[in-house]
N, C-alpha and C. Protein backbone atom coordinates (compact mmCIF):
# COMPACT_ATOMS: atom_id res chain seq x y z
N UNK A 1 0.84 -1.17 0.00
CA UNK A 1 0.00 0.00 0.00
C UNK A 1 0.89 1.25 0.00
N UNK A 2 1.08 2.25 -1.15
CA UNK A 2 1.31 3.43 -0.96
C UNK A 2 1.03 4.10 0.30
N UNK A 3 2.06 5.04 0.58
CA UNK A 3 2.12 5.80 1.58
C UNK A 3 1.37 7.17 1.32
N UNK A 4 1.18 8.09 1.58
CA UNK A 4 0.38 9.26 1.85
C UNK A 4 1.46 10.05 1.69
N UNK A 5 1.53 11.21 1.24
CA UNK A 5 2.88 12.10 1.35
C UNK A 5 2.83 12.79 2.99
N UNK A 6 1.73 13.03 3.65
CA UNK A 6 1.73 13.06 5.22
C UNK A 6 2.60 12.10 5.75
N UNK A 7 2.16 10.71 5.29
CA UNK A 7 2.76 9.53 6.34
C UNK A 7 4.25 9.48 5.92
N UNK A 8 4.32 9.87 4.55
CA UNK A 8 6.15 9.78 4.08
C UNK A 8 6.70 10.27 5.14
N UNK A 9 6.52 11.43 5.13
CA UNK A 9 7.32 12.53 6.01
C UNK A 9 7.63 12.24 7.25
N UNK A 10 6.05 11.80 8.37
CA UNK A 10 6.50 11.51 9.05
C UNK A 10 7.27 9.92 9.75
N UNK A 11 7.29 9.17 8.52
CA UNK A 11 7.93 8.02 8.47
C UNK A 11 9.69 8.44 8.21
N UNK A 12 9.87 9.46 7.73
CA UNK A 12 11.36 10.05 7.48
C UNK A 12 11.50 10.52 8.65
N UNK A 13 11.11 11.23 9.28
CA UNK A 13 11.21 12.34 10.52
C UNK A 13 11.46 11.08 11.38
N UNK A 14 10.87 9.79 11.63
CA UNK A 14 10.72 9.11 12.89
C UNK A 14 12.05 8.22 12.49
N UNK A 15 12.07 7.82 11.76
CA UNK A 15 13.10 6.83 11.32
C UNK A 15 13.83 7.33 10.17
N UNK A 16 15.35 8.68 10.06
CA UNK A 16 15.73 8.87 8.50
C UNK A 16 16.78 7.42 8.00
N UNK A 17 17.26 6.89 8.76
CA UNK A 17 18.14 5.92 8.60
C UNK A 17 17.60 5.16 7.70
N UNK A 18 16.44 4.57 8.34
CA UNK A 18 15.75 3.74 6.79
C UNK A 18 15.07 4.31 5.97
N UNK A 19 15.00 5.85 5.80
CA UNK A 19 14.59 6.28 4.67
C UNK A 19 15.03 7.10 3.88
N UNK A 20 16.27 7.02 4.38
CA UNK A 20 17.61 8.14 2.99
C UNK A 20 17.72 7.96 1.87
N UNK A 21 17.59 6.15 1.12
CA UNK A 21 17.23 6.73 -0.17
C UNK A 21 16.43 7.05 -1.07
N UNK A 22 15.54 7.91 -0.16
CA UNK A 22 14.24 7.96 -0.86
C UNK A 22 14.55 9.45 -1.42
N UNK A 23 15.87 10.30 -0.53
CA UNK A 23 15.88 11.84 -1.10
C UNK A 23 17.55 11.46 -1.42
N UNK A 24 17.67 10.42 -2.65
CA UNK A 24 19.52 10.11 -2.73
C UNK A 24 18.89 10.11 -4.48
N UNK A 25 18.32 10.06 -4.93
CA UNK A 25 18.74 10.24 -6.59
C UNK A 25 19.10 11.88 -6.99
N UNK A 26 19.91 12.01 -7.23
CA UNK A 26 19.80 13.35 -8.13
C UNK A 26 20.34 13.55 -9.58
N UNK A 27 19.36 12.29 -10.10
CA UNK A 27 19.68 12.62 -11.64
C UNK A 27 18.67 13.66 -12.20
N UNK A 28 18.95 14.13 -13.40
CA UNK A 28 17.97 15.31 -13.79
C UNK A 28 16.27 14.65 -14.24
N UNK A 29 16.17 13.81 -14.08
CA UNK A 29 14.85 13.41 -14.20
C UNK A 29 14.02 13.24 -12.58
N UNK A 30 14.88 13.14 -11.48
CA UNK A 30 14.45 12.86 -10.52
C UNK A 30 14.51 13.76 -9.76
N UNK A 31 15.35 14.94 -9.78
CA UNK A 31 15.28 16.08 -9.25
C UNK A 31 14.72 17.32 -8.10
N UNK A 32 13.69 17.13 -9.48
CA UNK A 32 12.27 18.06 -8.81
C UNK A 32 11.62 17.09 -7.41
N UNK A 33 11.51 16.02 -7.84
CA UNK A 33 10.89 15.05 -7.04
C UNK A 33 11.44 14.52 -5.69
N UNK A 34 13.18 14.88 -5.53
CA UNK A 34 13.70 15.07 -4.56
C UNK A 34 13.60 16.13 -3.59
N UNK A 35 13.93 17.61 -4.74
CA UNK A 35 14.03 18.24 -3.76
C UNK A 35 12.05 18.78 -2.94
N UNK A 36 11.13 18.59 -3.65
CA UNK A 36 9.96 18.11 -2.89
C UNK A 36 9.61 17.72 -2.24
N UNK A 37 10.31 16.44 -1.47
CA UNK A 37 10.64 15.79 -0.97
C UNK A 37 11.05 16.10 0.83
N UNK A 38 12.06 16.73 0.08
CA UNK A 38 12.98 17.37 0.83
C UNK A 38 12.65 18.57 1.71
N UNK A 39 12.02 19.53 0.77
CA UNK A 39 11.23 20.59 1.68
C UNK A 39 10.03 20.46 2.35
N UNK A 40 9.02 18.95 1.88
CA UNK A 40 8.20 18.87 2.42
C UNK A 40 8.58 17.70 3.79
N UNK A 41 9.94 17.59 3.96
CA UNK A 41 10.12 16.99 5.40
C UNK A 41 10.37 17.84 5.79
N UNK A 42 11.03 18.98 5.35
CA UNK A 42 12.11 20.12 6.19
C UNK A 42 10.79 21.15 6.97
N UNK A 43 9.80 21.10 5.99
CA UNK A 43 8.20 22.06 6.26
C UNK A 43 7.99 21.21 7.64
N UNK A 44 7.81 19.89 8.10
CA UNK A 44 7.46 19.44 8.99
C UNK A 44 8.52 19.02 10.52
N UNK A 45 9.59 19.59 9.88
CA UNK A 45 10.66 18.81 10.91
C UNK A 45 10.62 20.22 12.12
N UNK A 46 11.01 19.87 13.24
CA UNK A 46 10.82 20.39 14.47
C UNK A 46 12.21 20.20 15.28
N UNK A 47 13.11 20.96 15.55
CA UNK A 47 14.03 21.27 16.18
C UNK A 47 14.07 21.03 17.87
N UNK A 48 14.31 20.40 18.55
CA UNK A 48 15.99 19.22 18.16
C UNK A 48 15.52 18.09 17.62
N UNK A 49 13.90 17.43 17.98
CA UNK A 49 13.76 16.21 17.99
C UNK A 49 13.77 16.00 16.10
N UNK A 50 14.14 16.23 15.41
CA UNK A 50 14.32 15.81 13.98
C UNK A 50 15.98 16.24 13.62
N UNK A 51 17.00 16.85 14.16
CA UNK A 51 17.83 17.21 13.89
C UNK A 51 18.83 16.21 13.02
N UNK A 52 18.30 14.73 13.18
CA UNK A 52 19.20 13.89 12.71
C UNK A 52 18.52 13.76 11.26
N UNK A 53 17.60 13.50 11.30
CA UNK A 53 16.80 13.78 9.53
C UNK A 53 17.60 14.84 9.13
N UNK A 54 17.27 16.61 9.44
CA UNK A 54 17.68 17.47 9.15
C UNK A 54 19.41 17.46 8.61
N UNK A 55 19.75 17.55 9.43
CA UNK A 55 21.43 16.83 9.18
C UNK A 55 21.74 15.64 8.27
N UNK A 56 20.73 14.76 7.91
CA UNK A 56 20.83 14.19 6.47
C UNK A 56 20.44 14.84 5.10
N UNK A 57 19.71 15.60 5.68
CA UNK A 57 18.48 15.99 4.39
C UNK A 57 19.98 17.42 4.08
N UNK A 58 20.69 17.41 4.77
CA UNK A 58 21.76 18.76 4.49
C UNK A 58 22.93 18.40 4.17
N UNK A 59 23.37 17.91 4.60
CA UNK A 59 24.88 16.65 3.89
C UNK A 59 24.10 16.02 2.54
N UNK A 60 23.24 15.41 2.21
CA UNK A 60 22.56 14.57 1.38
C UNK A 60 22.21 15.63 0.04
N UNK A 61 20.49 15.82 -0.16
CA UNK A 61 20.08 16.46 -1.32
C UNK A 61 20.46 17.73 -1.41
N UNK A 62 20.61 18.69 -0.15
CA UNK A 62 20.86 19.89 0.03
C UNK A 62 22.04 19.89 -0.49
N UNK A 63 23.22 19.41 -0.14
CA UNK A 63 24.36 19.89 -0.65
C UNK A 63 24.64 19.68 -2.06
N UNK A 64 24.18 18.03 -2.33
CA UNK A 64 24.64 17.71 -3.61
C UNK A 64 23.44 18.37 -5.01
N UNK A 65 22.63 19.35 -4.57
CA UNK A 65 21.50 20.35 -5.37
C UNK A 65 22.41 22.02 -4.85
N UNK A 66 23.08 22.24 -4.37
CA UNK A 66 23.46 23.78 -3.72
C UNK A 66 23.81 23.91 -5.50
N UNK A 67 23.49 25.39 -5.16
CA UNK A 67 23.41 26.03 -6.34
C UNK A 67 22.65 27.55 -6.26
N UNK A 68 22.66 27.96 -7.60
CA UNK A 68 21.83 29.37 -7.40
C UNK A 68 20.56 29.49 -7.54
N UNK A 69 20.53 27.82 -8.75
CA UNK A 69 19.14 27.83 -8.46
C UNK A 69 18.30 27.00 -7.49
N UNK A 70 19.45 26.55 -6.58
CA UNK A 70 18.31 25.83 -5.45
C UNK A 70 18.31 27.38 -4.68
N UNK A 71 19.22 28.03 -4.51
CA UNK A 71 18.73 29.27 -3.74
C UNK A 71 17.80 29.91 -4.23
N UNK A 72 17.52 30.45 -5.66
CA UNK A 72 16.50 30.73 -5.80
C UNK A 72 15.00 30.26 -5.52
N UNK A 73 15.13 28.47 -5.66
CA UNK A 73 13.65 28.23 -5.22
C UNK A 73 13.93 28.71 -3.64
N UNK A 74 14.69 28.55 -2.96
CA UNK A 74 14.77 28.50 -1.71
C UNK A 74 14.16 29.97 -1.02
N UNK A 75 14.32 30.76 -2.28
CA UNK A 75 13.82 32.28 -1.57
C UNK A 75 13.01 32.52 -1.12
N UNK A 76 11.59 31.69 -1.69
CA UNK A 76 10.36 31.77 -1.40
C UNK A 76 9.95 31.28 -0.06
N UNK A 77 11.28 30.41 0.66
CA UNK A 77 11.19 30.19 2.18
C UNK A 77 11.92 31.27 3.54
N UNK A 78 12.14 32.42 2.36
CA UNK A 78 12.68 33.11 3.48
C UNK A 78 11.67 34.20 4.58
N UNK A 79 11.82 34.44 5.85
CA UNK A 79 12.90 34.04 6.22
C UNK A 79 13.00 32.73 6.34
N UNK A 80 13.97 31.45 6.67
CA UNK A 80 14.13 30.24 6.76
C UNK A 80 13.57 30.27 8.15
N UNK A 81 12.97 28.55 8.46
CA UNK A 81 12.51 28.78 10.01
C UNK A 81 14.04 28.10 10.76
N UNK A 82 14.16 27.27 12.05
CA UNK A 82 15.04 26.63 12.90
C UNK A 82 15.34 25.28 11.64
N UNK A 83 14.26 24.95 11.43
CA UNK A 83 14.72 23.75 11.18
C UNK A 83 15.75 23.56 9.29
N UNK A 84 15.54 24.67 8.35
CA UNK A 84 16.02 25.14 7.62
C UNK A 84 16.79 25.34 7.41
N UNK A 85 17.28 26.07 8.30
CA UNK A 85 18.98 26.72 8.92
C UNK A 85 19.80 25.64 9.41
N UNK A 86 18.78 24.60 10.38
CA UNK A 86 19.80 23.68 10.83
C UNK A 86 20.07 23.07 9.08
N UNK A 87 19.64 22.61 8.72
CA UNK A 87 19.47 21.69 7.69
C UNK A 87 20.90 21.88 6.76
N UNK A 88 20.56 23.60 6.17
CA UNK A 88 21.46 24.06 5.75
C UNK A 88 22.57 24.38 6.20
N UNK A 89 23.26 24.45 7.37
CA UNK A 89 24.09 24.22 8.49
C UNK A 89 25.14 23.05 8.22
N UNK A 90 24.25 22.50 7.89
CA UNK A 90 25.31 21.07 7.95
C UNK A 90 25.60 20.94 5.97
N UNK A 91 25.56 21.37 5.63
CA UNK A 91 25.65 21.36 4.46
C UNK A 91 27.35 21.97 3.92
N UNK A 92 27.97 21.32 3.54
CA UNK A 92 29.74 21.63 3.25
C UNK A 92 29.49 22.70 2.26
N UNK A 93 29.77 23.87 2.06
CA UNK A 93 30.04 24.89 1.27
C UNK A 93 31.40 25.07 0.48
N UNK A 94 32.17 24.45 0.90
CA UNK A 94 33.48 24.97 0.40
C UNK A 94 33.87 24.47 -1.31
N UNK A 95 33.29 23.65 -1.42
CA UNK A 95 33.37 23.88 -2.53
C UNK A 95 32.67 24.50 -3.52
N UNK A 96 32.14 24.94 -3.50
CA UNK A 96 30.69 25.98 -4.00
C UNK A 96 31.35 27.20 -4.34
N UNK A 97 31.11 27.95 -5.49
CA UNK A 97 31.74 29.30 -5.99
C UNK A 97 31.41 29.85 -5.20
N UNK A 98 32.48 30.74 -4.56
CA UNK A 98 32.33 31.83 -3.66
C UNK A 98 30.83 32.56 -3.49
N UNK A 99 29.99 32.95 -5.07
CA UNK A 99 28.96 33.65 -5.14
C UNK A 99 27.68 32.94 -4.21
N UNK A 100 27.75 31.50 -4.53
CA UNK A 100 27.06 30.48 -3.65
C UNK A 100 26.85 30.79 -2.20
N UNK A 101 28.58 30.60 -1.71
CA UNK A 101 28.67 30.57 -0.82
C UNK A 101 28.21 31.78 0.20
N UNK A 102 28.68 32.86 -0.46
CA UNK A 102 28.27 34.32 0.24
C UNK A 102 26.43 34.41 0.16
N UNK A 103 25.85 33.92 -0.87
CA UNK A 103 24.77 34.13 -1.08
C UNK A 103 23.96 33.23 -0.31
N UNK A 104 24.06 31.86 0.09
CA UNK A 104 23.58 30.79 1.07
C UNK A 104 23.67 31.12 2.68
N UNK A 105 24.90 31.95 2.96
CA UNK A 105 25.99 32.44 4.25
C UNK A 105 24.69 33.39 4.60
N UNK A 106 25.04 34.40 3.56
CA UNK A 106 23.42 35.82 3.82
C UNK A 106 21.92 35.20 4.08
N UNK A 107 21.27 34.38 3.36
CA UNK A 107 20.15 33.72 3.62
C UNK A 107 20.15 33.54 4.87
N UNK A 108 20.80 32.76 5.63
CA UNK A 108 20.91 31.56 6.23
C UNK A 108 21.17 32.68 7.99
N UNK A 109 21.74 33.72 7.47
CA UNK A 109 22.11 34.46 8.84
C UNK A 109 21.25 35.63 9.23
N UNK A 110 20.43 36.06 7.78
CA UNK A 110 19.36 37.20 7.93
C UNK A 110 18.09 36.22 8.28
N UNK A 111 17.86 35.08 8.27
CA UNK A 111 16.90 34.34 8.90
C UNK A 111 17.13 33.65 10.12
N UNK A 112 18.48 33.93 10.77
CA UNK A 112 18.50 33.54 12.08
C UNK A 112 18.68 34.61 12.86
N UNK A 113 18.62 35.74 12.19
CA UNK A 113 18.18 37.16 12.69
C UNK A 113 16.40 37.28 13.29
N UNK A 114 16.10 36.46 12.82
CA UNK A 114 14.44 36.63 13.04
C UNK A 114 14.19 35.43 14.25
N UNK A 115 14.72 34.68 14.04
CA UNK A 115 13.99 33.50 15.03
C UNK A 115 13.50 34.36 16.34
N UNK A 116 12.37 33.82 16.70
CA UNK A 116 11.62 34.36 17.85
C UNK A 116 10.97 32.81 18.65
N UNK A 117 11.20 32.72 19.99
CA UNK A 117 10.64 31.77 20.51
C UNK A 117 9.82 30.69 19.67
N UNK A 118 8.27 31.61 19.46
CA UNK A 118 7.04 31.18 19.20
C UNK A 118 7.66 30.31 17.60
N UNK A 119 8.44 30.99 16.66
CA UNK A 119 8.82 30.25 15.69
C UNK A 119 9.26 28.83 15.80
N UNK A 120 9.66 28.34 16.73
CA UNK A 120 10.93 27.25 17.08
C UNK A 120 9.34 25.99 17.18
């Protein structure tokens, strides 16, 4: 029986270990469907108790999609909430053109400018 894209998520969130390769293709046909994926766990994940998802979902699709145009879709989440930032946090930058890098660095720090309790 198919899963529900509700129950995906929180079947990733509870257990990511057995469900990493569900956001591990990133060929150009599979893409979109990852990073969907991806934001619709990141939309539901909750800081600390998901941090270990988060920290996959940021080493994993996040890094190996960094780009200008994942920042661009990414804009439409700004500001980023806790769990976003963590995500992207763990994500290796260094190899990423400087423009990346400064431009992910700014996102990522003008939305942890905002966090307010009630957000978390």
């Amino acid at each position: 029986m198919p899963l529900t894209a509700a129950a995906y998520v929180q079947q990733y969130l509870a257990d990511p270990g057995e469900w990493w390769w569900t956001t591990n293709d990133y060929s150009p046909a599979e893409s979109a469907v990852v990073l969907k994926r991806t934001l619709a766990i990141i939309k539901q994940a909750r800081r600390p108790d998901h941090d270990k998802a988060l920290g996959q979902l940021g080493v994993g699709p996040l890094e190996n999609m960094m780009s200008n145009e994942l920042l661009d879709s990414l804009q439409g989440w700004m500001p980023f909430t806790p769990a976003m930032c963590h995500a992207l946090d763990q994500t290796r930058m260094e190899f990423e053109p400087p423009d990346v890098q400064r431009r992910a660095t700014a996102m990522i720090t003008a939305s942890k400018r905002q966090f307010s309790p009630e957000r978390e």
